[in-house]
N, C-alpha and C. Protein backbone atom coordinates (compact mmCIF):
# COMPACT_ATOMS: atom_id res chain seq x y z
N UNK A 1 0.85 -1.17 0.00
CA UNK A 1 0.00 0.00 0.00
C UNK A 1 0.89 1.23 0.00
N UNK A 2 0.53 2.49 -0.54
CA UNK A 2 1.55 3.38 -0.74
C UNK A 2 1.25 3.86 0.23
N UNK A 3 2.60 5.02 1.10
CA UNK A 3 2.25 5.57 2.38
C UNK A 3 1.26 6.49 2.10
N UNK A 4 0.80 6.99 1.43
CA UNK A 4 -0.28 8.11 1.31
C UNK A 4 -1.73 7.65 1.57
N UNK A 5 -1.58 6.28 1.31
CA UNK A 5 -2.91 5.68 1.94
C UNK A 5 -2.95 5.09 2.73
N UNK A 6 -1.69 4.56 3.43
CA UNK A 6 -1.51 4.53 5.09
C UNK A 6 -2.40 5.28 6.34
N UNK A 7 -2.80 4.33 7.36
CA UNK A 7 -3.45 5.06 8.24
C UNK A 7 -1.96 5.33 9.25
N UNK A 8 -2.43 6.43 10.00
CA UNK A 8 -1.76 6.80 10.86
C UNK A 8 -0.38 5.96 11.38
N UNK A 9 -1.40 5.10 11.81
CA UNK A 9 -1.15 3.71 13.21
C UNK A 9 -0.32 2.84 12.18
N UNK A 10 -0.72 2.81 10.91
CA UNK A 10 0.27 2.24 10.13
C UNK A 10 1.99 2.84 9.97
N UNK A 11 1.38 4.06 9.85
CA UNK A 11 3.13 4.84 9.00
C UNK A 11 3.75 4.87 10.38
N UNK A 12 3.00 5.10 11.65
CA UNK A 12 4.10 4.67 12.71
C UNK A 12 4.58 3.61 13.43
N UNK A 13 3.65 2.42 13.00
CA UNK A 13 4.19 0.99 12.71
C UNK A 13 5.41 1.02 11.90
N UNK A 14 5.38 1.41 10.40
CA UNK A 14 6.92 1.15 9.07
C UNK A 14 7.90 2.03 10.70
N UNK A 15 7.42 2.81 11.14
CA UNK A 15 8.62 4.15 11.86
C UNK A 15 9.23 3.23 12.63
N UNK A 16 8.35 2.40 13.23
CA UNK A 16 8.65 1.63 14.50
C UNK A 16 9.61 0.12 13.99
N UNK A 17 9.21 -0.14 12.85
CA UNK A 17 9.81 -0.95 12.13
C UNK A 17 11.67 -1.00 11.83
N UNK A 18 11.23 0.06 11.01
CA UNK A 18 12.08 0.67 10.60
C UNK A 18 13.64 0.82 11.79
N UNK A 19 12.88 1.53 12.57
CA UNK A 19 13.94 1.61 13.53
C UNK A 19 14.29 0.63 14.60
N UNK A 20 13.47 0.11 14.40
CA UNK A 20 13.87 -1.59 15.27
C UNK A 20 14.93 -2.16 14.79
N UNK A 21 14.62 -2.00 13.16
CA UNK A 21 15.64 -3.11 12.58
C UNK A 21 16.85 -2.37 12.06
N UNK A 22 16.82 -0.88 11.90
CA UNK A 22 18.47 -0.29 12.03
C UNK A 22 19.07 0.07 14.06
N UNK A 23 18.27 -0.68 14.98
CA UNK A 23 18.87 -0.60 16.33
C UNK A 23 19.53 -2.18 16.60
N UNK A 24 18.94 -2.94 15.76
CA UNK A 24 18.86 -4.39 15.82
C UNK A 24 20.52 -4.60 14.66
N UNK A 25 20.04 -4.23 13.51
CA UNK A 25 21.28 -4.27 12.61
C UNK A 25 22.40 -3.44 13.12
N UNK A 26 22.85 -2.57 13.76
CA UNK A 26 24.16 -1.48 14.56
C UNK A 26 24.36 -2.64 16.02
N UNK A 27 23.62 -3.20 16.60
CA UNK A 27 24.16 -3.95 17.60
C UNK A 27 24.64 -5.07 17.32
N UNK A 28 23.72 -5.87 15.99
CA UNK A 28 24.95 -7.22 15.58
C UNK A 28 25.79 -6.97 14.78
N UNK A 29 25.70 -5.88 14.02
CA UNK A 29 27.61 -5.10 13.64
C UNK A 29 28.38 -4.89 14.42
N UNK A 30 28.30 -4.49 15.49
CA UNK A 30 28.94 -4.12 16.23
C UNK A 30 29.47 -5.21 17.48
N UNK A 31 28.88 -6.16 17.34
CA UNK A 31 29.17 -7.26 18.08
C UNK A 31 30.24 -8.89 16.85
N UNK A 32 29.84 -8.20 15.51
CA UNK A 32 30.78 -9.04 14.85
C UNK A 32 31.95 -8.80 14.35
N UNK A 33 33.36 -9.38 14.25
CA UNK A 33 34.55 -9.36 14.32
C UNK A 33 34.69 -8.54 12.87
N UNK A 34 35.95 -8.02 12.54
CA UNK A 34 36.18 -7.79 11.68
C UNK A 34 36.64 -8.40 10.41
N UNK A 35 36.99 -8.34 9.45
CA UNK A 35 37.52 -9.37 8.61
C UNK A 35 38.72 -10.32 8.94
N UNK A 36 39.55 -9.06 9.65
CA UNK A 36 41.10 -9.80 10.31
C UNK A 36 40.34 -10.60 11.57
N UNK A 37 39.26 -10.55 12.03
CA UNK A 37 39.01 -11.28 13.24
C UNK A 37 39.05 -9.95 14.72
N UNK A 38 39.34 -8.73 14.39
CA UNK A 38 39.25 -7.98 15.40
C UNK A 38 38.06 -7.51 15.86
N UNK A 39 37.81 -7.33 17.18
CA UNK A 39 36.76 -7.39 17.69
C UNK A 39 36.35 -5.55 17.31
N UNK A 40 35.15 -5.16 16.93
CA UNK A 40 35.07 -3.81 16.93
C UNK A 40 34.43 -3.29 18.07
N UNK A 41 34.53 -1.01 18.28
CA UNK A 41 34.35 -1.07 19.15
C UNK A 41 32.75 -1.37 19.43
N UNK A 42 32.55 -1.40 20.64
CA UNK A 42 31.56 -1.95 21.46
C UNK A 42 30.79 -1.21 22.18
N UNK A 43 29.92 -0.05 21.85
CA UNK A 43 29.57 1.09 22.87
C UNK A 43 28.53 0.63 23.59
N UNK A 44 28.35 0.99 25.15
CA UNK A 44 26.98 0.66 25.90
C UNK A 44 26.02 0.93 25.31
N UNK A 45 25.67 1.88 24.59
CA UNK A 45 24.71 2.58 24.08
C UNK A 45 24.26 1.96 22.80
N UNK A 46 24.80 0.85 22.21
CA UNK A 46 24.39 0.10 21.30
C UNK A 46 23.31 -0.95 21.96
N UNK A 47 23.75 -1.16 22.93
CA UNK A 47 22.85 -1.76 23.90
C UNK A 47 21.18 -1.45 24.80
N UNK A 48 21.69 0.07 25.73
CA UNK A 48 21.00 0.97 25.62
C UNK A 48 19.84 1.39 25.17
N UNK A 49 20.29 1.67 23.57
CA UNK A 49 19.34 2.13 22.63
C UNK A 49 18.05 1.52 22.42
N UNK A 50 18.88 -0.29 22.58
CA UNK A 50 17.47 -0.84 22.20
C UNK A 50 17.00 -1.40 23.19
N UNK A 51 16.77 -1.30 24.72
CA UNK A 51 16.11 -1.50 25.87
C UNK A 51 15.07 -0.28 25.74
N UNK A 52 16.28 0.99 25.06
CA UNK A 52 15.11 1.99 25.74
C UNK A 52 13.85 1.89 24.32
N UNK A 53 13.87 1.40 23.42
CA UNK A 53 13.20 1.23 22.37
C UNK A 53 11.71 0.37 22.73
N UNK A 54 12.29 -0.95 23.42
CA UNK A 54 11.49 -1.91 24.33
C UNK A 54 10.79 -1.14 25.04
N UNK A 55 11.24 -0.47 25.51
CA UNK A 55 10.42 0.41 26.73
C UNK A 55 9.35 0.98 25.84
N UNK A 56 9.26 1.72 25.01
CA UNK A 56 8.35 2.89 24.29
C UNK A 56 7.83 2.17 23.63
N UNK A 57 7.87 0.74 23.23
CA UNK A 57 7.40 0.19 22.38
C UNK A 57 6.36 -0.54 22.95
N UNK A 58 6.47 -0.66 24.60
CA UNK A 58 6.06 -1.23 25.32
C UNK A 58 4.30 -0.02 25.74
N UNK A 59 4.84 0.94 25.75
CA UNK A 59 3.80 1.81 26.16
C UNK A 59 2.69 2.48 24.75
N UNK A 60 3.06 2.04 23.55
CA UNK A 60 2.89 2.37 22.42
C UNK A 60 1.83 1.25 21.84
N UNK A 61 0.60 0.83 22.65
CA UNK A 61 -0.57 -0.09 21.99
C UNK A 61 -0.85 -0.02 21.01
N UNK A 62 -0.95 0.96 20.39
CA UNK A 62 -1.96 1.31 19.07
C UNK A 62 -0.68 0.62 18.10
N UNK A 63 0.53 -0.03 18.48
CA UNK A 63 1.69 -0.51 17.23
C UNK A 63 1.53 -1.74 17.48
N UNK A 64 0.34 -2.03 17.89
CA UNK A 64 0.28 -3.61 18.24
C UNK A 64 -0.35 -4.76 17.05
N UNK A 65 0.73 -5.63 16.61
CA UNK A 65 0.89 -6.44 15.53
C UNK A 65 1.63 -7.61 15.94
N UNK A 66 0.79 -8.82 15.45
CA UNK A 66 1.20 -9.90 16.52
C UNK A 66 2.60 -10.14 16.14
N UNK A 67 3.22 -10.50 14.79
CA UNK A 67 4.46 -10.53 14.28
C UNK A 67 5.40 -9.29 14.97
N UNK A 68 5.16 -7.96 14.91
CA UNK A 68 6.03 -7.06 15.41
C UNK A 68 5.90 -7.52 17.42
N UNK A 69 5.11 -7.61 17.78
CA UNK A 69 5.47 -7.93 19.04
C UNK A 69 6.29 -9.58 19.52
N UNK A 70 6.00 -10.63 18.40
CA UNK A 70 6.85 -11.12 18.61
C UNK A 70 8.19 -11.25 18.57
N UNK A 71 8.56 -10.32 17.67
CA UNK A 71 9.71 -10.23 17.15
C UNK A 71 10.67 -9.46 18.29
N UNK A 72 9.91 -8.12 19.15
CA UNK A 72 10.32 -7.50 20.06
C UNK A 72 10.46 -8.17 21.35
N UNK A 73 9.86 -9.32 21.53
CA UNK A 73 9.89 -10.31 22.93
C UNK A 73 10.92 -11.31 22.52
N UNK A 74 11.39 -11.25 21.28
CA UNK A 74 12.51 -12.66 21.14
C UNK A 74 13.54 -11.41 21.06
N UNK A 75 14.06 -10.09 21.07
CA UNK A 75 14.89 -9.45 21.03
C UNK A 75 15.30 -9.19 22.65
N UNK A 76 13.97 -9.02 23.44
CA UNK A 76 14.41 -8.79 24.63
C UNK A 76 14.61 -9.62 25.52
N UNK A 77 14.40 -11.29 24.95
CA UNK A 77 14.84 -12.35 25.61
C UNK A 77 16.15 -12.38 25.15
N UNK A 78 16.54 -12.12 23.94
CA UNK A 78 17.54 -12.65 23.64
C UNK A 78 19.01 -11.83 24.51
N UNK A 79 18.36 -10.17 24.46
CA UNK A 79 19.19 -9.49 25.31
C UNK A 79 19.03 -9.75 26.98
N UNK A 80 18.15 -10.09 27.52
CA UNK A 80 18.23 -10.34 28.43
C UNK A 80 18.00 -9.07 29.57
N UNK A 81 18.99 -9.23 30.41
CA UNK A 81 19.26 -7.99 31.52
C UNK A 81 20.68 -8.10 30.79
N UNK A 82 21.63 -8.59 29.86
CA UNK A 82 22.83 -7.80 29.53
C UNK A 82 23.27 -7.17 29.79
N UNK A 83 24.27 -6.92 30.41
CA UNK A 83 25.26 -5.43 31.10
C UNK A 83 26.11 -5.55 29.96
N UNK A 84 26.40 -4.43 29.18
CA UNK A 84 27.54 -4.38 28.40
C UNK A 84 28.51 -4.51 28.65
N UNK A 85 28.83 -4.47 29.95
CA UNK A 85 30.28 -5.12 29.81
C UNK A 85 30.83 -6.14 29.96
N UNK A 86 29.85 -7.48 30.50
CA UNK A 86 29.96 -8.31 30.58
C UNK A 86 29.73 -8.94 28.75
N UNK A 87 28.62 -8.36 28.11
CA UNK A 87 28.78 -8.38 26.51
C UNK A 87 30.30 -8.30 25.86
N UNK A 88 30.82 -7.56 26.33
CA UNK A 88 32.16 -6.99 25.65
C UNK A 88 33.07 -8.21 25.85
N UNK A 89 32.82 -8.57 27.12
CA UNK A 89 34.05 -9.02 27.48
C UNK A 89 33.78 -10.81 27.35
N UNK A 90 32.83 -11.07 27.10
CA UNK A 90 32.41 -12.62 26.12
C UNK A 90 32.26 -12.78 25.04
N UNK A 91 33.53 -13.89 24.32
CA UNK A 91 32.79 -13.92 23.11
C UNK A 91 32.03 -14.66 22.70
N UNK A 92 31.93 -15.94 24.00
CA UNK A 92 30.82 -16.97 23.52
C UNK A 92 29.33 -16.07 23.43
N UNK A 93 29.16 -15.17 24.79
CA UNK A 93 27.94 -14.50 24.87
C UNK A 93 27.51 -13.34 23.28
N UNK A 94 28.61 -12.75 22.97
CA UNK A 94 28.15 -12.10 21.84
C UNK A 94 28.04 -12.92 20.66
N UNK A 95 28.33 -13.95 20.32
CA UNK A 95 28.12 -15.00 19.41
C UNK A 95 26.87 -15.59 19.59
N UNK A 96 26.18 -15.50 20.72
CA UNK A 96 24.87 -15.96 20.87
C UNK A 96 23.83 -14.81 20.40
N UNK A 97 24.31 -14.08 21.11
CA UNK A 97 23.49 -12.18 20.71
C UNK A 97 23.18 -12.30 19.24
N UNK A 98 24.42 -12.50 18.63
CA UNK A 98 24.67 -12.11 16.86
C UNK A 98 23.87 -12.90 15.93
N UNK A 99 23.86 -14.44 16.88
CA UNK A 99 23.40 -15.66 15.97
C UNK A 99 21.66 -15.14 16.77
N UNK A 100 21.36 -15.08 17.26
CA UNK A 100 19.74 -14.91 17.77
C UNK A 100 19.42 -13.78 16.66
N UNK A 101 20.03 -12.60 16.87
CA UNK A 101 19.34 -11.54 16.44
C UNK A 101 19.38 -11.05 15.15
N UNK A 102 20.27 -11.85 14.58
CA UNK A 102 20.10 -12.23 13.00
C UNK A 102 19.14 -12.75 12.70
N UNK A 103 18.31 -13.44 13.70
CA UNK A 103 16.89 -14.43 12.63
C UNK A 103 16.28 -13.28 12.68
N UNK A 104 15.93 -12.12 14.05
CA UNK A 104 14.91 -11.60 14.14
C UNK A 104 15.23 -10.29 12.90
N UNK A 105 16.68 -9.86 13.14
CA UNK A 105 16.91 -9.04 11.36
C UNK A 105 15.81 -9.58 10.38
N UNK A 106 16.39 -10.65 10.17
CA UNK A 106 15.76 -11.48 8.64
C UNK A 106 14.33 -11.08 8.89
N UNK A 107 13.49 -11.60 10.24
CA UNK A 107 12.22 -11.32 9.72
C UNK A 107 11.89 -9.52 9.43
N UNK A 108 12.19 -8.80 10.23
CA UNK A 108 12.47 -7.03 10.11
C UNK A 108 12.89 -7.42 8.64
N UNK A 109 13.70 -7.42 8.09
CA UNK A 109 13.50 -7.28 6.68
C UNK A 109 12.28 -7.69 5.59
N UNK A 110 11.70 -8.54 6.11
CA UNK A 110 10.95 -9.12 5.49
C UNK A 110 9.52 -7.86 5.45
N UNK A 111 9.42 -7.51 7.00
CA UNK A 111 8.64 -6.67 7.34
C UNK A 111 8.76 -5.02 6.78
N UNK A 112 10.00 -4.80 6.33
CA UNK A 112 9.94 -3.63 6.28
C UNK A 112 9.31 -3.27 4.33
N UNK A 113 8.44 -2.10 4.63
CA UNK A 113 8.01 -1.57 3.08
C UNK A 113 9.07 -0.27 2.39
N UNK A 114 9.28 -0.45 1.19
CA UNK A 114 10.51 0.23 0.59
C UNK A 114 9.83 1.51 0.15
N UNK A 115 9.78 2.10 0.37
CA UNK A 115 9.21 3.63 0.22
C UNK A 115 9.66 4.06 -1.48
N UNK A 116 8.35 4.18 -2.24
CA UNK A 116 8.71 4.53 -3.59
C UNK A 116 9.52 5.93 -3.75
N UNK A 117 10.29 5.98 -4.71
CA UNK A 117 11.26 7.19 -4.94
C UNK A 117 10.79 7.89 -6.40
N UNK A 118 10.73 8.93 -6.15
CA UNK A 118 10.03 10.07 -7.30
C UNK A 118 11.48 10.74 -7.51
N UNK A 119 11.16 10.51 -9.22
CA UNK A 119 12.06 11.56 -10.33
C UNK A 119 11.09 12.73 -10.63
N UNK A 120 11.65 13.53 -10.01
CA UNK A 120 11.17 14.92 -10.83
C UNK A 120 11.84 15.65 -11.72
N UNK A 121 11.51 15.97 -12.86
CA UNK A 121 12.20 16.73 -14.02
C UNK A 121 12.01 17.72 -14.33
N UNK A 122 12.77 18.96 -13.95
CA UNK A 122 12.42 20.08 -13.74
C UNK A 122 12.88 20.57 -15.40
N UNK A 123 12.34 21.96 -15.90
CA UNK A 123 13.20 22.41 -16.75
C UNK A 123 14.05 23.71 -15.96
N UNK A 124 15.45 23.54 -16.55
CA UNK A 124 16.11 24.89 -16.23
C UNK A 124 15.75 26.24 -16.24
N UNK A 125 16.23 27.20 -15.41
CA UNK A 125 15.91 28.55 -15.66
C UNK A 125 16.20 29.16 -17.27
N UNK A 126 15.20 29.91 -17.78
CA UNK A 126 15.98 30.37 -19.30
C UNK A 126 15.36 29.29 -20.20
N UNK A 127 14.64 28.33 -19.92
CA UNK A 127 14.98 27.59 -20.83
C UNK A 127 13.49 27.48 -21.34
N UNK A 128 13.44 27.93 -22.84
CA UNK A 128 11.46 28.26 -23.23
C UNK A 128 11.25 26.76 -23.77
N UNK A 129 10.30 26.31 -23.42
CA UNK A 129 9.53 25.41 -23.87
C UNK A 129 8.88 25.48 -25.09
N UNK A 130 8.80 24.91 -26.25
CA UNK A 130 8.28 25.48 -27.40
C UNK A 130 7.42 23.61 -27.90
């Protein structure tokens, strides 16, 4: 459906979407090694971000969709009570994080709608139309 005929409760569903799955995709980047195998950095706030997301998402009924709420209860099982620094400093534990929250990516992708993109073709200043 194009967003213009979106209800409300919808376009802030894609919002809610949307940003689930770029808080979801920055924390299992950030928890996977680099090509050489180096660990990258690791900010609390990658963590953070998406508790406090849980939270608002939590108080936010009207975004209620049985798939999007499941998807948000297997994210916050999967994080747990996590302290980041105990994250940081495991790598069996962030290998579990990465491998969980990759399925729930996949479905967020599945979920998310690609917003059509408009060419507009202007004519230049000066320039007569004949």
């Amino acid at each position: 459906m194009p967003p213009a005929l979106m209800k409300p409760s919808q376009l802030a569903r894609e919002a809610f979407v949307a940003e689930f799955s770029k808080l979801v995709s920055h924390l299992t980047e950030r928890l996977t090694a680099d090509v050489e195998g180096e660990r990258k950095i690791f900010r609390d706030s990658a963590v953070t971000n998406l508790t406090q997301f849980f939270e608002r998402f939590k108080n936010l009924t009207s975004l209620s969709n049985a798939d999007l709420d499941r998807l948000v209860d297997t994210a916050q099982r999967v994080l747990g009570d996590a302290d980041p620094h105990i994250v940081r400093n495991s790598a069996s534990l962030r290998q579990q994080i990465t491998t969980q929250l990759s399925t729930v990516q996949a479905a967020l992708d599945g979920m998310l709608v690609d917003q059509p993109r408009r060419r507009i073709l202007r004519q230049g200043r000066g320039t007569v139309k004949r």
